[in-house]
Protein backbone atom coordinates (compact mmCIF):
# COMPACT_ATOMS: atom_id res chain seq x y z
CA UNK A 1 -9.70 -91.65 -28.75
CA UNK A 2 -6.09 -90.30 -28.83
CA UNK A 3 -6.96 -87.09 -30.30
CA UNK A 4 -10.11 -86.81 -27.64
CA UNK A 5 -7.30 -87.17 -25.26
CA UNK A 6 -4.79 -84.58 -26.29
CA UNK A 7 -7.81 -81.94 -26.73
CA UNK A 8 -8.31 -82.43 -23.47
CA UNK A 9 -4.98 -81.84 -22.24
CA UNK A 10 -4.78 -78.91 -24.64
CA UNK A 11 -7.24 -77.12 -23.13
CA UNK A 12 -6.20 -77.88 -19.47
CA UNK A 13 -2.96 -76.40 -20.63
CA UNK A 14 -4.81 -73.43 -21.47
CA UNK A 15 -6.78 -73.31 -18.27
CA UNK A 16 -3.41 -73.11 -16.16
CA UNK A 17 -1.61 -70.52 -17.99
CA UNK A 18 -1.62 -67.58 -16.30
CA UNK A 19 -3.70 -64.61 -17.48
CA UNK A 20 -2.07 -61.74 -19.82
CA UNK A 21 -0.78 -58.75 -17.70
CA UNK A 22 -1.58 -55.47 -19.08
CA UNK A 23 1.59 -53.37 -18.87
CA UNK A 24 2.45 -49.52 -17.44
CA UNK A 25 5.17 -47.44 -18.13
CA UNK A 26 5.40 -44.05 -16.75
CA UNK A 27 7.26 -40.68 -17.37
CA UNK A 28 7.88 -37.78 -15.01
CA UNK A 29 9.72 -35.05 -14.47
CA UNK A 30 9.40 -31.50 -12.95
CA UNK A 31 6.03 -30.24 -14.61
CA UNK A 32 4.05 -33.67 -15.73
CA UNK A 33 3.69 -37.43 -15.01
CA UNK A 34 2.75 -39.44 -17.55
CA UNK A 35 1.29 -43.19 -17.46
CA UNK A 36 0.49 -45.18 -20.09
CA UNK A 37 -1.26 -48.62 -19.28
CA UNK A 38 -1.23 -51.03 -22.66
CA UNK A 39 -3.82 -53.64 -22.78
CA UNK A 40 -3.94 -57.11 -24.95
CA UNK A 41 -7.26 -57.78 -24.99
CA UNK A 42 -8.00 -54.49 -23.98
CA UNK A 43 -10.30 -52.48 -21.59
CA UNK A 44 -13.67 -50.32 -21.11
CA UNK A 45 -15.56 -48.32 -18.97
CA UNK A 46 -13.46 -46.08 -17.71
CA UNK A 47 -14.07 -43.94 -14.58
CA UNK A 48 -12.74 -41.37 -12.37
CA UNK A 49 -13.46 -40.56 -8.52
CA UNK A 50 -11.78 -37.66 -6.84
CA UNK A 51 -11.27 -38.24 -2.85
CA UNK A 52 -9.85 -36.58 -0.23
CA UNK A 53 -6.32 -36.65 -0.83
CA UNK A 54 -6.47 -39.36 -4.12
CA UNK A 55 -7.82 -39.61 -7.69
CA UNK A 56 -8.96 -43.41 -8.42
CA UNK A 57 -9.15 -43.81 -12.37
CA UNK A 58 -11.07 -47.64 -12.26
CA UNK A 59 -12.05 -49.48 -15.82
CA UNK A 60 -12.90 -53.52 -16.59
CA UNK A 61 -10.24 -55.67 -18.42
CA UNK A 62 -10.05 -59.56 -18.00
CA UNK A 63 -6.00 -59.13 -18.06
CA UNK A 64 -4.18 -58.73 -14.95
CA UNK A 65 -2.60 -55.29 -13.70
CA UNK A 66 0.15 -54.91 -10.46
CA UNK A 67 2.03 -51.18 -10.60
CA UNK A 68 3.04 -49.80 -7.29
CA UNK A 69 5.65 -46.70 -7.18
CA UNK A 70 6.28 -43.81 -4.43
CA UNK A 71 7.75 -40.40 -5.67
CA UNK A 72 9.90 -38.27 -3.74
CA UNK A 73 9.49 -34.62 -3.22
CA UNK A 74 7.10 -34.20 -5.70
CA UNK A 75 3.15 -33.29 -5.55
CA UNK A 76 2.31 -36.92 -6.04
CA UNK A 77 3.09 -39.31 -3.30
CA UNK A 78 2.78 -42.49 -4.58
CA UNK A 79 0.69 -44.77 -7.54
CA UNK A 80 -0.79 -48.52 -6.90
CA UNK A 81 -3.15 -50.41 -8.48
CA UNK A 82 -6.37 -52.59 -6.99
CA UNK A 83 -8.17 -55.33 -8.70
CA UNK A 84 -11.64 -56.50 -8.02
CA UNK A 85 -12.43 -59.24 -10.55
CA UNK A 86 -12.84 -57.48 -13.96
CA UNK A 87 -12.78 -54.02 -12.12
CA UNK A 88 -9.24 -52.76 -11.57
CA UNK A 89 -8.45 -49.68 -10.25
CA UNK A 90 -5.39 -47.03 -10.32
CA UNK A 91 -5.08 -45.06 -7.22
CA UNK A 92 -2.99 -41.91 -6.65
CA UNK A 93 -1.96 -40.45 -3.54
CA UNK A 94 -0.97 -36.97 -3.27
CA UNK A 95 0.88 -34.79 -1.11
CA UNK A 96 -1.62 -32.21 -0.16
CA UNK A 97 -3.34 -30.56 -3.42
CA UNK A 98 -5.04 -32.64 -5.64
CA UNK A 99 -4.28 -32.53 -9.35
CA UNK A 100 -7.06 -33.16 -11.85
CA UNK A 101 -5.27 -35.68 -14.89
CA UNK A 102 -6.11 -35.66 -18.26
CA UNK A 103 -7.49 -39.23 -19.41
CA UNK A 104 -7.38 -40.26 -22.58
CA UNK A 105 -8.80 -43.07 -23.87
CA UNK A 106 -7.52 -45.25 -27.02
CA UNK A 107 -7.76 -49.10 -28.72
CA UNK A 108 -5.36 -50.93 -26.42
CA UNK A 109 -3.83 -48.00 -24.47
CA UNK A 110 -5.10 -45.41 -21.50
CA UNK A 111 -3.33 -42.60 -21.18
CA UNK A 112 -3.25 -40.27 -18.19
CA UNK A 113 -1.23 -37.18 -17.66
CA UNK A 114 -0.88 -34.77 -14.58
CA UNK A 115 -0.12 -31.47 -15.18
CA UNK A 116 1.67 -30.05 -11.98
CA UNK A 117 1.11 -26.41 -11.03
CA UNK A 118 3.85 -23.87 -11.49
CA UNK A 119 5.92 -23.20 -8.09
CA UNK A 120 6.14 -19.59 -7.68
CA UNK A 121 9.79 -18.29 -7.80
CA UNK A 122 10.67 -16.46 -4.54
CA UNK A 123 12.89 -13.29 -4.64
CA UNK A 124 15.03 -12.91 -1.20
CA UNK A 125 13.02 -11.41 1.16
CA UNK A 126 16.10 -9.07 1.88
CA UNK A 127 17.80 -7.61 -0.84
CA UNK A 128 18.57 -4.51 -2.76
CA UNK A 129 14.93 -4.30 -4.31
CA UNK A 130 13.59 -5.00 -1.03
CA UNK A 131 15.55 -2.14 0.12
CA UNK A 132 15.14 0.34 -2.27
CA UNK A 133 11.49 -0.02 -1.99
CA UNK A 134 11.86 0.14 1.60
CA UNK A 135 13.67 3.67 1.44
CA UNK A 136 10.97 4.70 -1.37
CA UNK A 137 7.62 3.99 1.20
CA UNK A 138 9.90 5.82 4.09
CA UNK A 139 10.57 9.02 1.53
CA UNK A 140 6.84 9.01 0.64
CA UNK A 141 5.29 8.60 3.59
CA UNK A 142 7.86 11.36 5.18
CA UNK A 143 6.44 13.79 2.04
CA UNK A 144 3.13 12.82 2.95
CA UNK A 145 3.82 14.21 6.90
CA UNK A 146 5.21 17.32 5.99
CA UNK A 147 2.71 18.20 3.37
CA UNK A 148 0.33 16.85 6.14
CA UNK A 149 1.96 19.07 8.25
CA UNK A 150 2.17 22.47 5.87
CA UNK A 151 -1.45 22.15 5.55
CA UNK A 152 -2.45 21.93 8.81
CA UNK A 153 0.21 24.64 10.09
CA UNK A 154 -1.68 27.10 7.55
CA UNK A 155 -4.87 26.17 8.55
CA UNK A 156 -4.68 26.70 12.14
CA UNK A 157 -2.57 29.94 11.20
CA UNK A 158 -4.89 31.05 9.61
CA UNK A 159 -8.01 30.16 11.76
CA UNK A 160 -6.40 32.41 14.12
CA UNK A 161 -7.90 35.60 12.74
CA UNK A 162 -11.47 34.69 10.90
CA UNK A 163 -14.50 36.50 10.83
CA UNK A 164 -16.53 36.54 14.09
CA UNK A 165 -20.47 36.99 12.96
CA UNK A 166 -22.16 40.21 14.63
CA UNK A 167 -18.25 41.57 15.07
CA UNK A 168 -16.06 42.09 12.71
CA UNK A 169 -14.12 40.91 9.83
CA UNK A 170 -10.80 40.25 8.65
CA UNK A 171 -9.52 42.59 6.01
CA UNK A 172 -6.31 40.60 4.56
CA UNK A 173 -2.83 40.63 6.13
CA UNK A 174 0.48 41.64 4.72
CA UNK A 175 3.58 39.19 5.20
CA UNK A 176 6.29 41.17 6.59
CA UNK A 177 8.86 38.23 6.33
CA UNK A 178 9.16 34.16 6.07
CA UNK A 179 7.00 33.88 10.02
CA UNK A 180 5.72 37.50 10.62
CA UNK A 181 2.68 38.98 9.35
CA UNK A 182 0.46 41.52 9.97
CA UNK A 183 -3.43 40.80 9.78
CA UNK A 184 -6.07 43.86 9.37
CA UNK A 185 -9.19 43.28 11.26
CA UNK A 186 -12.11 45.83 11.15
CA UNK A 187 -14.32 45.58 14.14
CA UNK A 188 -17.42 48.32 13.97
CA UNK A 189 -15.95 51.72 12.35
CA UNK A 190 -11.73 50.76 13.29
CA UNK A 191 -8.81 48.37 12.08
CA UNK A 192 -6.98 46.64 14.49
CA UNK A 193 -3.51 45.62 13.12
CA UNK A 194 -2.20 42.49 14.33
CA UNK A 195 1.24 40.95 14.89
CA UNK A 196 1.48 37.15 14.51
CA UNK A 197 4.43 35.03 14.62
CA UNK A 198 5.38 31.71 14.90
CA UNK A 199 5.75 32.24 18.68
CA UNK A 200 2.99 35.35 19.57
CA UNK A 201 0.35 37.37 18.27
CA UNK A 202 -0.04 40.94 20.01
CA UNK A 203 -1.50 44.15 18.61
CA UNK A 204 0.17 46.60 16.78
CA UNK A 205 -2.28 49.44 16.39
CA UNK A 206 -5.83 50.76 16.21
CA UNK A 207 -6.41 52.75 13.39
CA UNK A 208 -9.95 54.84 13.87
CA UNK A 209 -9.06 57.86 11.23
CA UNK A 210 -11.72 57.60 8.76
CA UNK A 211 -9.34 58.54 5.83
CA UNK A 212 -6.94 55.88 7.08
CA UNK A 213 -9.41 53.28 7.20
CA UNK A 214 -11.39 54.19 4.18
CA UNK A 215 -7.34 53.80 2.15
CA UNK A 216 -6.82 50.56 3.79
CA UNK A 217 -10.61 48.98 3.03
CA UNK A 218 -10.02 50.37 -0.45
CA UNK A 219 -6.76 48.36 -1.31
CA UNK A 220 -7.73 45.44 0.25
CA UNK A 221 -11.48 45.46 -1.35
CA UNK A 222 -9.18 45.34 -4.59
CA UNK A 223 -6.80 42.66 -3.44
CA UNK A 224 -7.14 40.81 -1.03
CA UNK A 225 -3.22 40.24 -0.09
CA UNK A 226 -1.99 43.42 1.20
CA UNK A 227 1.51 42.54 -0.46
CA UNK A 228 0.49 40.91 -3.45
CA UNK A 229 -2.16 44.29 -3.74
CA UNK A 230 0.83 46.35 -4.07
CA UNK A 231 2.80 44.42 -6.16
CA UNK A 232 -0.25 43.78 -8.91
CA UNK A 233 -1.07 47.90 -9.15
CA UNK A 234 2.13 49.29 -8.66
CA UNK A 235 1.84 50.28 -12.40
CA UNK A 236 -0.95 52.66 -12.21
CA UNK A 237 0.30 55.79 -10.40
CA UNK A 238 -2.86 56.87 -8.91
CA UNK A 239 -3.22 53.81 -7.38
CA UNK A 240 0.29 53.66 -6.49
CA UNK A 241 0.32 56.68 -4.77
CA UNK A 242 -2.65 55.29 -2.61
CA UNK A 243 -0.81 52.52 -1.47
CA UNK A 244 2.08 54.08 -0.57
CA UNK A 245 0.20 56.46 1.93
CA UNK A 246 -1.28 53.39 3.18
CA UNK A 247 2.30 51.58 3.82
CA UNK A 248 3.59 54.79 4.94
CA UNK A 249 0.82 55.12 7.29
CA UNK A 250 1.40 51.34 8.75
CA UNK A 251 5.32 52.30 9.24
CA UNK A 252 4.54 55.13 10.63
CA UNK A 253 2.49 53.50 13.40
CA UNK A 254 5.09 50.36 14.07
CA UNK A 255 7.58 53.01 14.60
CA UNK A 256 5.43 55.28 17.15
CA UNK A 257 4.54 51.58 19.23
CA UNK A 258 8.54 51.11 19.15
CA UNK A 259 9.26 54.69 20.97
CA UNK A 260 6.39 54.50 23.76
C-alpha cells in the first residue's frame, strides 16, 4: 500500500513540473543575424511563410519557447515567438525589405541566418571628382558645338554657290585668304567670278573670252581646288605655264574692277 502511495505522488510530482523550455541564443552584427534555437526533446516539421513585411519560420515541439527582442537601426525590427499547442512559431519583423534566411535543420538545434544586403557606399555628391567630371562634360559638349558649328558654317558656305539644273555649274573656287574666296561659276558659254566673304558675296568679273574660259575649265577639270590645282602641278612646266596665265588673267581682272 505504501509504495502504491508514493507512485502516486511520484507521478503527480511529475505532472506539476513545468515543461522543458527550448532555449535561443542569437548573434548579430553589421552583415548577419544568427539564431540558434536548442531543443531537449527536440522538434519537426519545420516551415516557412513569407508575409508582407515578416518571415514566420513555425515547427512542432512539446517543450516550451518565449524569445522576444527589438533591434535598432538595423534591417530587422524586431523577433518574438507564438505558441499554439505543439505548433510554435518565430516571427520576424522587418524594416521595409524582406530578407530571405537560411534554415538549417539539425538533431536538437535549428539554425537560421539572415544575410543582410550590402549598403552602397556614397561618394559626396560635391567634390573634386564630381567636379572634374563636371568641367570634362562642359569641355566636351563645348567641342561638340563648335565642331557642330564648323560643319554647319561650311555647309551653308558652301550651299551658297551649287549647281542650278538647266543653268549652270560651279567650276571650283580659289581661297584668297582665311574668309575670302573666289568661286568660278559657268553659266551657258561664260564664268562668272565671285567674291564671298564672311560678310558679302558680290561679283568680280565675267569672263566670256573663249581662250580664257577654255584655260580656266581646263585646270579646274584637273583639280578641282583652284589653289590646291596649282600647288599639285606646279612641277610640270607646261602645265605651269597654263596656270599662271590663268592667275595672271584673274589679277588682271580684280585690278581693272578696282580702277573703274
Amino acid at each position: 500500500m505504501a509504495c502504491i502511495v508514493r507512485y502516486i505522488i511520484f507521478i503527480l510530482l511529475l505532472s506539476s513540473m513545468p515543461a522543458m523550455a527550448a532555449g535561443i541564443v542569437y548573434d548579430v552584427d553589421s552583415t548577419t543575424l544568427t539564431l540558434k534555437i536548442s531543443f531537449n526533446k527536440g522538434y519537426s516539421n519545420v516551415n516557412t511563410l513569407q508575409l508582407d513585411k515578416s518571415y514566420v519560420i513555425s515547427f512542432e515541439t512539446n517543450e516550451e519557447i518565449d524569445f522576444e527582442k527589438t533591434f535598432w537601426d538595423m534591417p530587422i525590427k524586431s523577433i518574438t515567438t507564438t505558441s499554439d499547442g505543439t505548433r510554435k512559431r518565430l516571427i520576424v519583423d522587418f524594416e521595409s525589405e524582406i530578407v530571405v534566411p537560411e534554415v538549417l535543420s539539425q538533431e536538437g538545434l535549428l539554425k537560421v541566418t539572415f544575410t543582410f544586403p550590402k549598403k552602397i557606399s556614397e561618394e559626396p555628391a560635391v567634390g573634386k571628382k564630381a567636379y572634374a567630371r563636371m568641367i570634362w562634360g562642359l569641355l566636351i559638349v563645348l567641342a561638340v558645338m563648335l565642331v557642330i558649328f564648323w560643319i554647319a558654317k561650311s555647309f551653308f558656305k558652301k550651299q551658297i554657290l551649287t549647281d542650278i539644273p538647266g543653268m549652270g555649274r560651279l567650276l571650283g573656287k580659289a581661297d584668297l585668304d582665311l574668309r575670302k574666296t573666289l568661286y568660278f561659276y559657268e553659266v551657258d558659254e561664260s564664268i562668272y567670278i565671285i567674291g564671298v566673304t564672311d560678310a558679302s558675296m558680290n561679283l568680280i568679273d565675267k569672263i566670256s573670252n573663249e581662250d580664257e574660259v577654255a584655260r580656266i575649265k581646263a585646270g579646274f577639270s584637273r583639280k578641282t581646288d583652284f589653289g590646291s590645282y596649282m600647288k599639285f602641278f606646279k612641277k610640270s612646266p607646261a602645265i605651269k605655264d597654263e596656270v599662271d596665265i590663268s592667275r595672271n588673267t584673274i589679277n588682271e581682272r580684280l585690278e581693272s574692277l578696282k580702277k573703274r
